[in-house]
C-alpha atoms as a PDB file:
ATOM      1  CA  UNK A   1      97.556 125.762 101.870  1.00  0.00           C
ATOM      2  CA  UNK A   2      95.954 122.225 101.689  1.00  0.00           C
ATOM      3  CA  UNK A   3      95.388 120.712 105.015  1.00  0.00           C
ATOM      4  CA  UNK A   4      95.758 117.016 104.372  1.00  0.00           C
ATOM      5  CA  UNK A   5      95.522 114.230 106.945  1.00  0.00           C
ATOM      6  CA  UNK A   6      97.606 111.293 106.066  1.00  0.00           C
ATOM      7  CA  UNK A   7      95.867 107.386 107.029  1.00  0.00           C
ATOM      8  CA  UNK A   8      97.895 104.897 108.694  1.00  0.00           C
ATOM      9  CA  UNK A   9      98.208 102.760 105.491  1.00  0.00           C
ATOM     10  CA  UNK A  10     100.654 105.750 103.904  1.00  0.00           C
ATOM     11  CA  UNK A  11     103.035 105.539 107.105  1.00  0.00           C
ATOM     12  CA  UNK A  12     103.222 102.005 107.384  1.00  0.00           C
ATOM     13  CA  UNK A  13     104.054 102.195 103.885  1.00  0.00           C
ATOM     14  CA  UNK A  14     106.962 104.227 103.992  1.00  0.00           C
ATOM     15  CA  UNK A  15     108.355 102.690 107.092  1.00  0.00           C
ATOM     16  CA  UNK A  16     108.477  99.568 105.197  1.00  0.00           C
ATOM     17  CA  UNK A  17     109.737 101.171 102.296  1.00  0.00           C
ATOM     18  CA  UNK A  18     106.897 100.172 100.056  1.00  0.00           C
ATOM     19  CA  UNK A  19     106.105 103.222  98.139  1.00  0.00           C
ATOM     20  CA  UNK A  20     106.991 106.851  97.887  1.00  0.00           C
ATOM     21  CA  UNK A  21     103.678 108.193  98.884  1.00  0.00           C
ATOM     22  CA  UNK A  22     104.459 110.181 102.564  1.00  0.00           C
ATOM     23  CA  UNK A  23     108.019 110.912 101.108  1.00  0.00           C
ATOM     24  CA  UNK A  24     106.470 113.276  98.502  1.00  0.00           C
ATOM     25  CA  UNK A  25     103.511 114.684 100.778  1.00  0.00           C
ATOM     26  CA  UNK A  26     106.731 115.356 103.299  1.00  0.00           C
ATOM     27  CA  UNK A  27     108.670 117.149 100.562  1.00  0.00           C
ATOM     28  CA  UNK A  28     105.401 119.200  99.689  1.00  0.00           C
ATOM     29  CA  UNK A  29     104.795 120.215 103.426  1.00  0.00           C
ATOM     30  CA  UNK A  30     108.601 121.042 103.139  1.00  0.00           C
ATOM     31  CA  UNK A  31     107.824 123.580 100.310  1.00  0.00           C
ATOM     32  CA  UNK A  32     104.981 124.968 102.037  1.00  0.00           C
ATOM     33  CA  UNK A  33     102.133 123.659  99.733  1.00  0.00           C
ATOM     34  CA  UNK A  34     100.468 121.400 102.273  1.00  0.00           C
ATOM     35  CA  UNK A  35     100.307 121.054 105.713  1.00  0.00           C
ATOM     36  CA  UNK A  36     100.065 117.215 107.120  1.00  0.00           C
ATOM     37  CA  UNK A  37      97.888 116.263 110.182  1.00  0.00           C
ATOM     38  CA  UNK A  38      96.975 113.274 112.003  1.00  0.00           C
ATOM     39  CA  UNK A  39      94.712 112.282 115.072  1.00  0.00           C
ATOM     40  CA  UNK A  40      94.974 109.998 117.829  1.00  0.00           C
ATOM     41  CA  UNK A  41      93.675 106.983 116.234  1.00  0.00           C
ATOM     42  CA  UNK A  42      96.754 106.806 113.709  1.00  0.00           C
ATOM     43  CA  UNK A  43      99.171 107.170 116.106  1.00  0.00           C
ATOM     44  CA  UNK A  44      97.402 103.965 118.088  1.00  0.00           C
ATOM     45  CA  UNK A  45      97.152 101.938 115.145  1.00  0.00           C
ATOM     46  CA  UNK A  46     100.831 102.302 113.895  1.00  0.00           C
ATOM     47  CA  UNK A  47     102.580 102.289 117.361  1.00  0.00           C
ATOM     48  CA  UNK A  48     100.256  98.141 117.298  1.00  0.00           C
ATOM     49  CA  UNK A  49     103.731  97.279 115.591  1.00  0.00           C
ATOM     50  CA  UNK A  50     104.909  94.358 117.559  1.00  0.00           C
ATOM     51  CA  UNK A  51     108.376  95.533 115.853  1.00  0.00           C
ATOM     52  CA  UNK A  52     108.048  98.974 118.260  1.00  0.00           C
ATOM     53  CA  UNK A  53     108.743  97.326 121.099  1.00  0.00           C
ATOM     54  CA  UNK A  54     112.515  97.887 120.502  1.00  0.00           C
ATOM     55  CA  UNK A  55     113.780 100.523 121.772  1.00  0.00           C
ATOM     56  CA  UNK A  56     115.383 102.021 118.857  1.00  0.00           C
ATOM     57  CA  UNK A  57     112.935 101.422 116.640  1.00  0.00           C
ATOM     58  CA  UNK A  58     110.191 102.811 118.874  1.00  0.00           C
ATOM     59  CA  UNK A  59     111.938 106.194 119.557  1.00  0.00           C
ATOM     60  CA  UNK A  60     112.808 106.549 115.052  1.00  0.00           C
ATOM     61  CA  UNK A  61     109.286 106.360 114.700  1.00  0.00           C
ATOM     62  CA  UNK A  62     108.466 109.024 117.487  1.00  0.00           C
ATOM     63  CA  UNK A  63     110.695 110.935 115.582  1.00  0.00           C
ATOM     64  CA  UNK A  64     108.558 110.229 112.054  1.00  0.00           C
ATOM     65  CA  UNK A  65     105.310 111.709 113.626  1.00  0.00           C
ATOM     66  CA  UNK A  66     107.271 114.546 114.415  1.00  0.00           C
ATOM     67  CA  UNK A  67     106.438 115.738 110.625  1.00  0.00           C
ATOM     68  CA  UNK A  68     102.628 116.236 111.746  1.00  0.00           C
ATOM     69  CA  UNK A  69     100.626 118.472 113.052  1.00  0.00           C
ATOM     70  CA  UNK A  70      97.855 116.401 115.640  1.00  0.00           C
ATOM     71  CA  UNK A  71      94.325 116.609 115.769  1.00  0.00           C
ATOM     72  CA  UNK A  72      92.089 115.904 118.472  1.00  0.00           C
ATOM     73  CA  UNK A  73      89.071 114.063 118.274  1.00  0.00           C
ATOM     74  CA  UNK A  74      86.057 116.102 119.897  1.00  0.00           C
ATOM     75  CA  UNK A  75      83.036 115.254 121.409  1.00  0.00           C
ATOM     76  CA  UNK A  76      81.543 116.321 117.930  1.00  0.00           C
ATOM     77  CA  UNK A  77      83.915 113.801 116.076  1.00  0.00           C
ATOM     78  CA  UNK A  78      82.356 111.342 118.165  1.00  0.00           C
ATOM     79  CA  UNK A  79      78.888 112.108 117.356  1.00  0.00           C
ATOM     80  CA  UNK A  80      79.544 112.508 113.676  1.00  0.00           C
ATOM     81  CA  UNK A  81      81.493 109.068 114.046  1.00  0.00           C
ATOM     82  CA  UNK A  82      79.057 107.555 115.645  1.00  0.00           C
ATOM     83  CA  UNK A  83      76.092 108.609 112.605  1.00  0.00           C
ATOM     84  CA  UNK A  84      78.731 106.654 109.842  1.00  0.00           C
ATOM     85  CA  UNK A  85      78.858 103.603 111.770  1.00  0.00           C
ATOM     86  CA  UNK A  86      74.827 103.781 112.756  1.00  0.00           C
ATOM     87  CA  UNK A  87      73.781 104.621 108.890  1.00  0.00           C
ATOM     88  CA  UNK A  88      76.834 101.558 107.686  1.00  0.00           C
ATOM     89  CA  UNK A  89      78.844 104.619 106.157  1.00  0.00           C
ATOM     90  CA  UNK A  90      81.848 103.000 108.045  1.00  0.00           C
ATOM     91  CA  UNK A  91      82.506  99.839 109.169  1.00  0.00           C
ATOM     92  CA  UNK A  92      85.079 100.244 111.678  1.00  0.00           C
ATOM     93  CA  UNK A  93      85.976 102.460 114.281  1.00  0.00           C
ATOM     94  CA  UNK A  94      88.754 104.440 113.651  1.00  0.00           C
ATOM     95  CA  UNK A  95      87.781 105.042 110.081  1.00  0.00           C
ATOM     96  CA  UNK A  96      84.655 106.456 111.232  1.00  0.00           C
ATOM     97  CA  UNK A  97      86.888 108.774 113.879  1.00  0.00           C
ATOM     98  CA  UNK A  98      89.245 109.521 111.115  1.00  0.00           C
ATOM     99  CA  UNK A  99      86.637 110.402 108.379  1.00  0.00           C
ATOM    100  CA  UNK A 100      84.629 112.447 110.722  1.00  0.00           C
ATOM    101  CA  UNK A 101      87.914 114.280 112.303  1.00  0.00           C
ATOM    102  CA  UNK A 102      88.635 114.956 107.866  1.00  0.00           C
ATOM    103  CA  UNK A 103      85.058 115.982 107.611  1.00  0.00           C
ATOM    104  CA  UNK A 104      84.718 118.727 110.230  1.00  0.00           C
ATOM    105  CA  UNK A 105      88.196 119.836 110.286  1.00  0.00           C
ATOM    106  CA  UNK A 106      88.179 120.520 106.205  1.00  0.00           C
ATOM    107  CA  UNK A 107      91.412 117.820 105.792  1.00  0.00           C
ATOM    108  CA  UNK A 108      91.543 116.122 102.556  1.00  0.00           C
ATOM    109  CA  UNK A 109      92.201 112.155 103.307  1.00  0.00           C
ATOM    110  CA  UNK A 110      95.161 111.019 102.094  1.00  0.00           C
ATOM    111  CA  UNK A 111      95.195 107.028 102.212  1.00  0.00           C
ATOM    112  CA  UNK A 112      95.380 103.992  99.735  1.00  0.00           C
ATOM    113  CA  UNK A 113      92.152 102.293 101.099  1.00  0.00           C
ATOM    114  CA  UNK A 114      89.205 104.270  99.817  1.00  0.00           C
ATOM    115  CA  UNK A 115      87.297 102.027  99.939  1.00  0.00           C
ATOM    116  CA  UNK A 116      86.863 102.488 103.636  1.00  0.00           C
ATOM    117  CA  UNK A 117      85.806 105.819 103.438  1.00  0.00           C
ATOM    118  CA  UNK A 118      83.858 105.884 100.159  1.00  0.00           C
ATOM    119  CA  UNK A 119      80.264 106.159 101.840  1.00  0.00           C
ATOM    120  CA  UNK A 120      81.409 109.166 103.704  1.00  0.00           C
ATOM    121  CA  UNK A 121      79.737 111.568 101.131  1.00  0.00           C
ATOM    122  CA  UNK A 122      81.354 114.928 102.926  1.00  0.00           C
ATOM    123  CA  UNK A 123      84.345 113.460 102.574  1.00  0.00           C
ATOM    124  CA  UNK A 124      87.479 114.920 100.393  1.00  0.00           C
ATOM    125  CA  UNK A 125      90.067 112.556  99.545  1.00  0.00           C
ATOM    126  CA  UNK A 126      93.788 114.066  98.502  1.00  0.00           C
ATOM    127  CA  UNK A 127      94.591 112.752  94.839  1.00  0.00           C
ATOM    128  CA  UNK A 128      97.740 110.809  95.455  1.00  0.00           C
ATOM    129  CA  UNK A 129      98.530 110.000  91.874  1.00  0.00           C
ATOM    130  CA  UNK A 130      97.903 113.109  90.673  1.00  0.00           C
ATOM    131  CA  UNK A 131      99.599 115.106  93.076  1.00  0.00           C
ATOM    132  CA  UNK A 132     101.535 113.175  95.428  1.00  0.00           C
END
């Protein structure tokens, strides 16, 4: 089974209804193919949603990251994190967090914004065309 953990980009996608993306990794996960994680650092930077604050909508998307399984970050997420910001293979934060948590954990990175992550040689990113 593929362990893949799914960037912030793909859930803010499908809670706007923008694209399909997390709808077809759900439906895989669903079947048993893949198995979807994500780590404290997505959950901060989708619950930022000034639009949460409502009561309703806050507690729907609760329910949403129901569908994952969670990761911690480690001590040794933090020290890998900290090497791809020193050595400019990240440039922010919680990228470096989330490609280190991908990197050590064996999680392919599924996420629209490569780009982000590119200089993160260890790095395995989850073909969404092809697959998704």
């Amino acid at each position: 089974m593929i362990k893949v953990f799914v960037d912030t980009d793909i859930i803010i996608d499908f809670s706007k209804e923008k694209n399909e993306i997390l709808r077809k990794l759900l439906e895989k996960q669903r079947q048993g193919s893949l198995e979807l994680f994500v780590n404290p650092v997505v959950v901060a930077e989708f619950f930022t949603d000034r639009k949460l604050k409502a009561k309703i909508p806050f507690e729907q998307a609760k329910l949403l990251f129901r569908a994952f399984s969670f990761v911690d970050i480690t001590k040794e997420a933090g020290l890998l994190a900290a090497v791809y910001l020193r050595e400019e293979h990240a440039n922010f934060l919680g990228d470096a967090l989330i490609g280190a948590t991908c990197v050590l954990d064996g999680l392919h990175l599924a996420t629209r914004n490569k780009r982000h992550y590119q200089r993160i040689t260890d790095l395995v990113f989850y073909p969404l065309r092809a697959r998704s």
